[in-house]
C-alpha atoms as a PDB file:
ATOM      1  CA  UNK A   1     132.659  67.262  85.792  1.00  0.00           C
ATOM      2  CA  UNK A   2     134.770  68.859  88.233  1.00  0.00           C
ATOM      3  CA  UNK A   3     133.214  70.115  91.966  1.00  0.00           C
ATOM      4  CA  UNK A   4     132.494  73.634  92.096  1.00  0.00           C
ATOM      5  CA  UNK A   5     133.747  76.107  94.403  1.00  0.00           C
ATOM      6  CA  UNK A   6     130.611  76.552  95.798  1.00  0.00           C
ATOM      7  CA  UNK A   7     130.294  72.530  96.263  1.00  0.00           C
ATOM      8  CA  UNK A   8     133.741  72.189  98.189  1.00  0.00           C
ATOM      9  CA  UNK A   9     132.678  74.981 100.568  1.00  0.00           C
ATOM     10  CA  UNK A  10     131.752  72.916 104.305  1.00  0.00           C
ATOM     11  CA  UNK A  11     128.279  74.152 105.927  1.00  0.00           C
ATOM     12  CA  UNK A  12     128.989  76.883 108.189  1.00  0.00           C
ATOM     13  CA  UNK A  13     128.908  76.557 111.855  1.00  0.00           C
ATOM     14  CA  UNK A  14     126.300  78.749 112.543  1.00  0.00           C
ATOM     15  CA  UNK A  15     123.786  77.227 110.116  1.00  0.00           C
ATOM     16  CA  UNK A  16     124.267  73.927 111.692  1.00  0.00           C
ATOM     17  CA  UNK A  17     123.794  74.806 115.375  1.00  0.00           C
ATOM     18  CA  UNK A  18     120.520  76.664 113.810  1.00  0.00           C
ATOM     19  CA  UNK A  19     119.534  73.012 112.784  1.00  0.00           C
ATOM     20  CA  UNK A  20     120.427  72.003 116.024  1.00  0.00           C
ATOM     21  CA  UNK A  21     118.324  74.590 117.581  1.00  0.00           C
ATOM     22  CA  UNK A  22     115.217  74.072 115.644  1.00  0.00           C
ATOM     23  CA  UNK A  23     115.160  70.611 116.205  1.00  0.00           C
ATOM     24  CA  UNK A  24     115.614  71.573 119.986  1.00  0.00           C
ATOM     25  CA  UNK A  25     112.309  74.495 119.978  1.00  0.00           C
ATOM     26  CA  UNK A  26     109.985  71.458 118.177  1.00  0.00           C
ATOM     27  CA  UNK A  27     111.090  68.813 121.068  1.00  0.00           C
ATOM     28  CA  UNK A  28     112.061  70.797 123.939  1.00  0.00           C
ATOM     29  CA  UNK A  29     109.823  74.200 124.023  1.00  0.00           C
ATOM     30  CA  UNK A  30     106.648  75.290 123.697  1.00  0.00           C
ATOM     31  CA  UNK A  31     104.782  78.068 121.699  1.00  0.00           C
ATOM     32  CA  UNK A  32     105.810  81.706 123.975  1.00  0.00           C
ATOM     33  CA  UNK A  33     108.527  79.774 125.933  1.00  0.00           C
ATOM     34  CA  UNK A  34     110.800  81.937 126.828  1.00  0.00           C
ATOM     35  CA  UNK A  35     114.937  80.537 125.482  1.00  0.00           C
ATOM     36  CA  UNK A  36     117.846  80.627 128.046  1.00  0.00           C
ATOM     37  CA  UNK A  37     119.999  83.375 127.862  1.00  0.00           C
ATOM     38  CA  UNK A  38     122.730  83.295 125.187  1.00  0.00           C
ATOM     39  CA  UNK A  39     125.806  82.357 127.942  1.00  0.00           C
ATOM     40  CA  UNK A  40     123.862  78.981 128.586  1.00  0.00           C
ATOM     41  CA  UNK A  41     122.689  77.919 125.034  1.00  0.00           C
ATOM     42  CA  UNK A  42     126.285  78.989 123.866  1.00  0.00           C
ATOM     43  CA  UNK A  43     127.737  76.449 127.053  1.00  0.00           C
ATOM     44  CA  UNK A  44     125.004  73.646 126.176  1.00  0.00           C
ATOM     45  CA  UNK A  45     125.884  73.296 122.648  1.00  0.00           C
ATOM     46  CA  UNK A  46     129.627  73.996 122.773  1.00  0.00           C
ATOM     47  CA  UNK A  47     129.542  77.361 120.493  1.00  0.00           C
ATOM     48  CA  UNK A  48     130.911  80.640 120.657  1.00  0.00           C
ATOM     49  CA  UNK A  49     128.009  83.066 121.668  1.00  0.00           C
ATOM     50  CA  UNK A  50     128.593  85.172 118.096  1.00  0.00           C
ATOM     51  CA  UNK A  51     128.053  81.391 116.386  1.00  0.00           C
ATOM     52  CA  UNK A  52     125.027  81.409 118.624  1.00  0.00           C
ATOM     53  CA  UNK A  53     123.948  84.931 118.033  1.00  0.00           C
ATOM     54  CA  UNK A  54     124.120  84.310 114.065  1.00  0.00           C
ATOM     55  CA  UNK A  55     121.650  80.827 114.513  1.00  0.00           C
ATOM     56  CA  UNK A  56     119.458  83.222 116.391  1.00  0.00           C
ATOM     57  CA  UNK A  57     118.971  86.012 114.446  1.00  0.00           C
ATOM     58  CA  UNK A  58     118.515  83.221 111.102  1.00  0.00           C
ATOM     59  CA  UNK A  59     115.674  81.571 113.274  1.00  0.00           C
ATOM     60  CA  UNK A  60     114.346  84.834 113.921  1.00  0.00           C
ATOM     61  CA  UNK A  61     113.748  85.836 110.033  1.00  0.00           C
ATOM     62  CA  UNK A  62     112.847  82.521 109.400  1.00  0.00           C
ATOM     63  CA  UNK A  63     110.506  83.144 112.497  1.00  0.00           C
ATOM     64  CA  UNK A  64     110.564  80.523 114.887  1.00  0.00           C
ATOM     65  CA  UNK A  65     111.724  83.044 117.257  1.00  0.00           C
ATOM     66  CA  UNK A  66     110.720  86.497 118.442  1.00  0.00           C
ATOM     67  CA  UNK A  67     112.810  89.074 120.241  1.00  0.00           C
ATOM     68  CA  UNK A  68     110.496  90.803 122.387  1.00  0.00           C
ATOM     69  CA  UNK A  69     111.199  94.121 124.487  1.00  0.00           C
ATOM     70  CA  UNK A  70     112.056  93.674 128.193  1.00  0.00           C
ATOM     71  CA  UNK A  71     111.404  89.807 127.680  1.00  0.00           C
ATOM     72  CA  UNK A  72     113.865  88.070 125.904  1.00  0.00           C
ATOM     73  CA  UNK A  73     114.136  85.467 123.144  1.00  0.00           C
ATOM     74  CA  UNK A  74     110.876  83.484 122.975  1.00  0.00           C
ATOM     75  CA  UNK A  75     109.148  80.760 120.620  1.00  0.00           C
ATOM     76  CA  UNK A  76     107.219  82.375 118.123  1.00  0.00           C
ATOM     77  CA  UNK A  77     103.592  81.577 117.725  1.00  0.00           C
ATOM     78  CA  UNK A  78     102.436  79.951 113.495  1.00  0.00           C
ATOM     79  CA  UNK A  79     102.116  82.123 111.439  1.00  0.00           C
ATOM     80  CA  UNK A  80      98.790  84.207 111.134  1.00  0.00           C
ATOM     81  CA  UNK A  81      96.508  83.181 108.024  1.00  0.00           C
ATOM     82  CA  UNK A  82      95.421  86.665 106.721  1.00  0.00           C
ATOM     83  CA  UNK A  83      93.942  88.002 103.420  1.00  0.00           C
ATOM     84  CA  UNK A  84      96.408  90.550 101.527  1.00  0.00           C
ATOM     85  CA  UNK A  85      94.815  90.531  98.146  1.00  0.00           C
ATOM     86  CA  UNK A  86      91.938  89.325  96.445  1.00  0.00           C
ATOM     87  CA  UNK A  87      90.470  88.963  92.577  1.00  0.00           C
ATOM     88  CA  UNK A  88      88.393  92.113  92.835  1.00  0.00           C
ATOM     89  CA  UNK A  89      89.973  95.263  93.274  1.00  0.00           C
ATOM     90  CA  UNK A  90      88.993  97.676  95.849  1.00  0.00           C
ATOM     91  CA  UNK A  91      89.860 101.199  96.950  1.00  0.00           C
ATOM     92  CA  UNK A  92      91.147 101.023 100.441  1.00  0.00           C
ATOM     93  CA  UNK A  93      88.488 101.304 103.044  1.00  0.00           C
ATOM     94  CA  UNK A  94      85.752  99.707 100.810  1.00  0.00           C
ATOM     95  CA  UNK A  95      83.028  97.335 102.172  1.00  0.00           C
ATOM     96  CA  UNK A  96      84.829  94.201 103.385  1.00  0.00           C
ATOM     97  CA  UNK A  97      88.607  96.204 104.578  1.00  0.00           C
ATOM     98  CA  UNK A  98      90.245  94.884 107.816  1.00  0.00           C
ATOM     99  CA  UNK A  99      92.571  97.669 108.116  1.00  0.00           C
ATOM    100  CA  UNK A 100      91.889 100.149 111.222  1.00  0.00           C
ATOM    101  CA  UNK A 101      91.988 104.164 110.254  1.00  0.00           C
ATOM    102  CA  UNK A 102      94.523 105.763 113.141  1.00  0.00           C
ATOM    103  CA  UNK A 103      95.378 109.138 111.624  1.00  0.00           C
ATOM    104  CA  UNK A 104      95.962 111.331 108.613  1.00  0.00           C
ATOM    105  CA  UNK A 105      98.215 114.280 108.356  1.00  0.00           C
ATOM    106  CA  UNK A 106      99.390 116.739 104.797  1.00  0.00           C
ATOM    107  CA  UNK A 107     102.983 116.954 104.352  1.00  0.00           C
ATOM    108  CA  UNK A 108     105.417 116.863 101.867  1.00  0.00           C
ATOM    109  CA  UNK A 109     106.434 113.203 101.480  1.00  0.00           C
ATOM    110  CA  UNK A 110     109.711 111.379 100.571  1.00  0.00           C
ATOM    111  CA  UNK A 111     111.315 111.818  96.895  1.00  0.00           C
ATOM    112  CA  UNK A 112     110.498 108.153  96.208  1.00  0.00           C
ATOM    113  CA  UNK A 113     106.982 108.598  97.110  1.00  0.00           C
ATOM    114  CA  UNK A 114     106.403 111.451  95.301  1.00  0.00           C
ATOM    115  CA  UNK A 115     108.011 110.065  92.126  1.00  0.00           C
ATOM    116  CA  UNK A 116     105.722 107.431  92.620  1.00  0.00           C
ATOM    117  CA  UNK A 117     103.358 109.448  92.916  1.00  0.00           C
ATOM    118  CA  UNK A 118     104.293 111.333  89.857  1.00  0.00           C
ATOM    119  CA  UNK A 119     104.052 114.605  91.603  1.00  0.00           C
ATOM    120  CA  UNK A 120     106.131 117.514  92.758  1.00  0.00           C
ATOM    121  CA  UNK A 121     108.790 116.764  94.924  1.00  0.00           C
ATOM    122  CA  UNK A 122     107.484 119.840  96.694  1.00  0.00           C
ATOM    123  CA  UNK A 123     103.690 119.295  96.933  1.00  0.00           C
ATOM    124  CA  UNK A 124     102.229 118.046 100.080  1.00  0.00           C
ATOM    125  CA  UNK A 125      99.940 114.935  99.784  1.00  0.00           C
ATOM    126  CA  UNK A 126      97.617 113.626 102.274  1.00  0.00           C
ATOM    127  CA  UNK A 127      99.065 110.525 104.393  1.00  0.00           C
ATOM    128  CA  UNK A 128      96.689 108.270 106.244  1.00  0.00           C
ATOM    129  CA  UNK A 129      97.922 105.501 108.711  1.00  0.00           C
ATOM    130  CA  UNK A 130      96.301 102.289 109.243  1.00  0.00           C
ATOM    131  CA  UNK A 131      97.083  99.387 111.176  1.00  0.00           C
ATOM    132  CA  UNK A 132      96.088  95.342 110.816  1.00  0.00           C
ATOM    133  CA  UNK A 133      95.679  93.462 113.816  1.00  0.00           C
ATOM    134  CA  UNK A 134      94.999  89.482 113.648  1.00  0.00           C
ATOM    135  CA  UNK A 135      93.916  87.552 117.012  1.00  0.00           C
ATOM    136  CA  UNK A 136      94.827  90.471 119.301  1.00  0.00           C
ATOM    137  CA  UNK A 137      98.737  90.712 117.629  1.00  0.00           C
ATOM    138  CA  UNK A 138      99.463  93.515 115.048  1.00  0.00           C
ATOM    139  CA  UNK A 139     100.881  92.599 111.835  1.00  0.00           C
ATOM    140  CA  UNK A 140     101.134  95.126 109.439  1.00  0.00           C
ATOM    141  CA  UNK A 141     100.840  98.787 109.458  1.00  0.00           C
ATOM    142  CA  UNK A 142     100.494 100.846 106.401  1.00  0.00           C
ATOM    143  CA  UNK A 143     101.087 104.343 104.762  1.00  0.00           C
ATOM    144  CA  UNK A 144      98.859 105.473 102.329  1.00  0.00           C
ATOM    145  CA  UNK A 145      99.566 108.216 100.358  1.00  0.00           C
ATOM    146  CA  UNK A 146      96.981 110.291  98.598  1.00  0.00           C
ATOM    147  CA  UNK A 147      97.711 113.618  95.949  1.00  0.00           C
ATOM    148  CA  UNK A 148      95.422 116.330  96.564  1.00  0.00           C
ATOM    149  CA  UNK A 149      94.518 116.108  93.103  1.00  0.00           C
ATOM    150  CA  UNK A 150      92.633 112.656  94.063  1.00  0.00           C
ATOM    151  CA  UNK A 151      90.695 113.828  96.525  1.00  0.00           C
ATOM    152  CA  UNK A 152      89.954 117.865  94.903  1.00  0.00           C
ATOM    153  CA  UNK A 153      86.641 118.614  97.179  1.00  0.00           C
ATOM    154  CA  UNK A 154      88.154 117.774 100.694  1.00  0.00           C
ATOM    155  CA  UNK A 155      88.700 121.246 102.053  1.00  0.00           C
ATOM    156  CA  UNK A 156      85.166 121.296 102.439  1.00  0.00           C
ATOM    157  CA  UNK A 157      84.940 118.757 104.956  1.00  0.00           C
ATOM    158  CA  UNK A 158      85.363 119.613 108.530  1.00  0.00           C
ATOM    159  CA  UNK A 159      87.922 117.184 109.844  1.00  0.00           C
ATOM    160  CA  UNK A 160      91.246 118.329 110.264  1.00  0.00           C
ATOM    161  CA  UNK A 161      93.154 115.728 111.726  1.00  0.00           C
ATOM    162  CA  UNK A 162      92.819 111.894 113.109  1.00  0.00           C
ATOM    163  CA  UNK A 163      91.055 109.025 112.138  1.00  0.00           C
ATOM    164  CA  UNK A 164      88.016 111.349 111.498  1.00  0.00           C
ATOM    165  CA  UNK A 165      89.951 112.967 108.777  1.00  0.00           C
ATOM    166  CA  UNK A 166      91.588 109.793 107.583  1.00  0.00           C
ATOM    167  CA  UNK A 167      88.196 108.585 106.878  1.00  0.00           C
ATOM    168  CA  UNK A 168      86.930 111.828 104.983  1.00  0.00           C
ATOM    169  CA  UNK A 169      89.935 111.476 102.902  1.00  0.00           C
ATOM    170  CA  UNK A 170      89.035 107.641 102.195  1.00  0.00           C
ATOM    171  CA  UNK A 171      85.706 108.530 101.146  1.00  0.00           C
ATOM    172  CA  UNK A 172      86.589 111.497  98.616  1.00  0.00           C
ATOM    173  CA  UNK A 173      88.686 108.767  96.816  1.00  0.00           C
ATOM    174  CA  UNK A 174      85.969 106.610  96.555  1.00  0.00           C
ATOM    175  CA  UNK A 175      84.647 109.302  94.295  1.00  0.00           C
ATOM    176  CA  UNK A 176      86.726 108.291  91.589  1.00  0.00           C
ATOM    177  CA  UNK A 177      86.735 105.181  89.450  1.00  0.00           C
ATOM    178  CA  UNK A 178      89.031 102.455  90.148  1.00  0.00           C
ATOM    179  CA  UNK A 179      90.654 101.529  86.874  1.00  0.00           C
ATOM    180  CA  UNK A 180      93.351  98.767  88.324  1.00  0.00           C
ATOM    181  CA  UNK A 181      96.240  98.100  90.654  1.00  0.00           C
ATOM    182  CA  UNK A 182      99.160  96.571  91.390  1.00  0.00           C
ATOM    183  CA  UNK A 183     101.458  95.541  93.746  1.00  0.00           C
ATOM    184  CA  UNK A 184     105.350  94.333  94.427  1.00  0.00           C
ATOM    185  CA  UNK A 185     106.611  92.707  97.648  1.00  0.00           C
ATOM    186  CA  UNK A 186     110.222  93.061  99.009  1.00  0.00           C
ATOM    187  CA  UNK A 187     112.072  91.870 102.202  1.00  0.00           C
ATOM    188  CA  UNK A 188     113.101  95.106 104.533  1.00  0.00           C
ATOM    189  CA  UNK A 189     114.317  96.262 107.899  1.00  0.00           C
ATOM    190  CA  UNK A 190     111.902  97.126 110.397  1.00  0.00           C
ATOM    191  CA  UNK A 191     112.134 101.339 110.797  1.00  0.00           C
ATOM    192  CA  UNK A 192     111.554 102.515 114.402  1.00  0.00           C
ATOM    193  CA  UNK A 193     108.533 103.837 113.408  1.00  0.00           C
ATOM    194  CA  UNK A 194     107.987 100.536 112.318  1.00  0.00           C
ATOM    195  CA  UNK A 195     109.094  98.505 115.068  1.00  0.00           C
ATOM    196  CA  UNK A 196     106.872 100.789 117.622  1.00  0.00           C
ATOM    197  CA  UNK A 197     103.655  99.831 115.459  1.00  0.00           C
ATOM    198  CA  UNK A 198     104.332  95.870 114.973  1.00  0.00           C
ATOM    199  CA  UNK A 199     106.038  95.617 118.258  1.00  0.00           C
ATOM    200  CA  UNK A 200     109.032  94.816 116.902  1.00  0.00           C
ATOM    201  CA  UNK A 201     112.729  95.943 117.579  1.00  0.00           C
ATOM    202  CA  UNK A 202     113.898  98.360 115.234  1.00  0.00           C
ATOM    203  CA  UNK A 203     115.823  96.168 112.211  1.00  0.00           C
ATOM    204  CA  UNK A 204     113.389  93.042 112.150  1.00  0.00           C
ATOM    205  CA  UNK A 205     112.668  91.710 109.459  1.00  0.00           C
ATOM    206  CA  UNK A 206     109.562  92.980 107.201  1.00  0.00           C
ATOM    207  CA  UNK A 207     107.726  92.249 104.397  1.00  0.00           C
ATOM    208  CA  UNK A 208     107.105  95.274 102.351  1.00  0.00           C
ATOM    209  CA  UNK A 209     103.966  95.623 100.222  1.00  0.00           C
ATOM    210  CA  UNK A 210     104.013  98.456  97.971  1.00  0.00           C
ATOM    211  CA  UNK A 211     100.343  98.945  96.005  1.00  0.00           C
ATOM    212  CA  UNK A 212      99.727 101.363  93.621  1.00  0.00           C
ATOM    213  CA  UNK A 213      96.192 102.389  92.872  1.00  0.00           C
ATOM    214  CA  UNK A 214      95.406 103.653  89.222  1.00  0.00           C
ATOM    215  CA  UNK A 215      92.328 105.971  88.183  1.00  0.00           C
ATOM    216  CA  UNK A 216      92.078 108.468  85.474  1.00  0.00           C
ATOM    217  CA  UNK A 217      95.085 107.235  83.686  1.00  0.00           C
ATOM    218  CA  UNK A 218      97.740 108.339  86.717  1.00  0.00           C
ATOM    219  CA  UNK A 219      98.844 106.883  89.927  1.00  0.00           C
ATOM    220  CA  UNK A 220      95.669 107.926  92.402  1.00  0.00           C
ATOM    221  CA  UNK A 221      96.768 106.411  95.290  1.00  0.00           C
ATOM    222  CA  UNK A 222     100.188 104.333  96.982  1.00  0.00           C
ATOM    223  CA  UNK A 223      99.957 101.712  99.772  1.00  0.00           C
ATOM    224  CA  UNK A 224     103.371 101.035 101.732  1.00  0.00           C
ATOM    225  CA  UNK A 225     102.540  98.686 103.787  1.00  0.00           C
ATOM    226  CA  UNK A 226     104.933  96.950 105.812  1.00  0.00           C
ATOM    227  CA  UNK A 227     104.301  93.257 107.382  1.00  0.00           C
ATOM    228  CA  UNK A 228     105.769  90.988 110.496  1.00  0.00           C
ATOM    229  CA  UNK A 229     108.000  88.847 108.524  1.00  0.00           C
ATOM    230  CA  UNK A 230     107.769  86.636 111.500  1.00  0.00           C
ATOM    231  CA  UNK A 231     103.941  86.591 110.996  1.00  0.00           C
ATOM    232  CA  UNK A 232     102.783  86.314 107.286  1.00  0.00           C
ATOM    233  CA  UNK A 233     104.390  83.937 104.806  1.00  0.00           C
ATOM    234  CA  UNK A 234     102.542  85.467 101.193  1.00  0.00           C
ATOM    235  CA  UNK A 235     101.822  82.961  98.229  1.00  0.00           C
ATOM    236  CA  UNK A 236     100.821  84.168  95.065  1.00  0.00           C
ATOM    237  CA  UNK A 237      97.997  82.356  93.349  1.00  0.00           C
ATOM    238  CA  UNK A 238      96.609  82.128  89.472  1.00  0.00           C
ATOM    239  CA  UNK A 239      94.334  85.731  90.147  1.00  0.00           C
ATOM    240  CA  UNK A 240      97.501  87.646  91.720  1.00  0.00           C
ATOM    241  CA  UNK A 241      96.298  87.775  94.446  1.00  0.00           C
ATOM    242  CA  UNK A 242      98.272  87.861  97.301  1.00  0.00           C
ATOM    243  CA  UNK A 243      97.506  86.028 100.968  1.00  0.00           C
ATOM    244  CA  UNK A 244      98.636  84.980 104.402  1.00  0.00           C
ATOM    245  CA  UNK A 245      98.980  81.641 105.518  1.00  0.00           C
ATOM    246  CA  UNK A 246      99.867  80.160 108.460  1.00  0.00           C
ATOM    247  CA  UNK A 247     102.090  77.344 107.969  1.00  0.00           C
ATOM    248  CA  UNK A 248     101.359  74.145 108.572  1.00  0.00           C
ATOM    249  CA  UNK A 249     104.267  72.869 109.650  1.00  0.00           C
ATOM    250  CA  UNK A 250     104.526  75.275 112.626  1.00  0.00           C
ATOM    251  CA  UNK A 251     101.479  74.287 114.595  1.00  0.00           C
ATOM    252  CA  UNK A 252     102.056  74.753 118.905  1.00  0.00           C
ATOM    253  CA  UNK A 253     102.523  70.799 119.942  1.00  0.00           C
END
């Protein structure tokens, strides 16, 4: 058989020198290091600094680096072993969560969301924010969408806003019985929104897990909830479960 296209095409420079560079962070640098600056790694190794640039920003979503603000390009820390999923479903903030409550506003959200939701485009919904923090780093923040249809008796309840309200609002759907859920996982771009809650720069690379919760034969409640890509590597076992693990192979020397 002939070579392919694809065969005959030579490794591009800028995946090499990231070779070059990982093999450099295990022998050379240490967990939080912080890397030269891009004219000196681009003199050391002989590259133009957009060859260099490119190797970066690959190590970065492969994350062995982080770019942090008013720091610079440093060695990024294994990966965090976390819990996403588990066997038994749960409505967020049962017994057992490790998400924090921040907030909780009504508004009108996104077409997508609402379609999701399979509600008016025009109805308001209640939104609660959450946050996941894992040995003093955050690593995920989540939206959390909620009809008012889920949670009928909460203009009773005397919270109007903040985690005091996000709560009430987690409680009233507790009122209702789970029936299943599911989720789907895709690869995004950091928002700024985002970026300020991970401590990220806007455009790093996330890991986007979208959970929908089902009761009464409709969509009750949707999770977006966005992860460090640089953190969490997620594995899928035999339950569908989801978890994070740090990887083994990325262990501070």
């Amino acid at each position: 058989m002939g070579t392919t296209q694809l065969e005959s095409v030579p490794e591009p420079k800028y995946w090499h020198l990231r070779t070059v560079l990982s093999e450099a962070l295990d022998s050379e640098f240490s967990v939080g290091e912080i890397l030269p600056n891009e004219r000196d790694l681009a003199a050391r190794f002989g590259v133009a600094r957009a060859t260099l640039r490119q190797a970066l920003e690959q190590l970065e979503l492969e994350g062995r680096l982080q770019r942090r603000r008013g720091v610079g390009t440093t060695v990024a820390p294994p990966r965090v072993g976390v819990a996403v999923g588990t066997e038994q479903h749960a409505w967020p903030g049962a017994a057992g969560d490790v998400w924090q409550t921040a907030d909780c506003d009504l508004a009108v959200p996104a077409a997508s969301v609402a379609d999701a939701l399979e509600s008016g485009r025009d109805e308001p919904v209640h939104t609660v924010r959450r946050s996941r923090v894992t040995h003093g780093q955050p690593v995920a923040a989540e939206l959390l969408y909620i009809p008012q249809s889920s949670v009928p008796d909460l203009s009773g309840i005397d919270a109007p806003s903040g985690a005091a309200r996000a709560r009430a609002v987690l409680r009233e759907l507790h009122r209702l019985e789970l029936e299943g859920q599911d989720s789907a996982v895709e690869l995004g771009s950091a928002r700024a929104d985002d970026a300020k809650a991970l401590d990220r720069l806007p455009g790093a690379p996330v890991l986007v897990v979208t959970t929908r919760y089902l009761a009464e034969g409709r969509t009750a409640a949707l999770s977006v909830a966005t992860y460090r890509a640089d953190t969490c590597r997620l594995t899928f076992g035999d339950s569908g479960g989801v978890e994070i693990h740090e990887d083994p192979q990325r262990r501070a020397s």
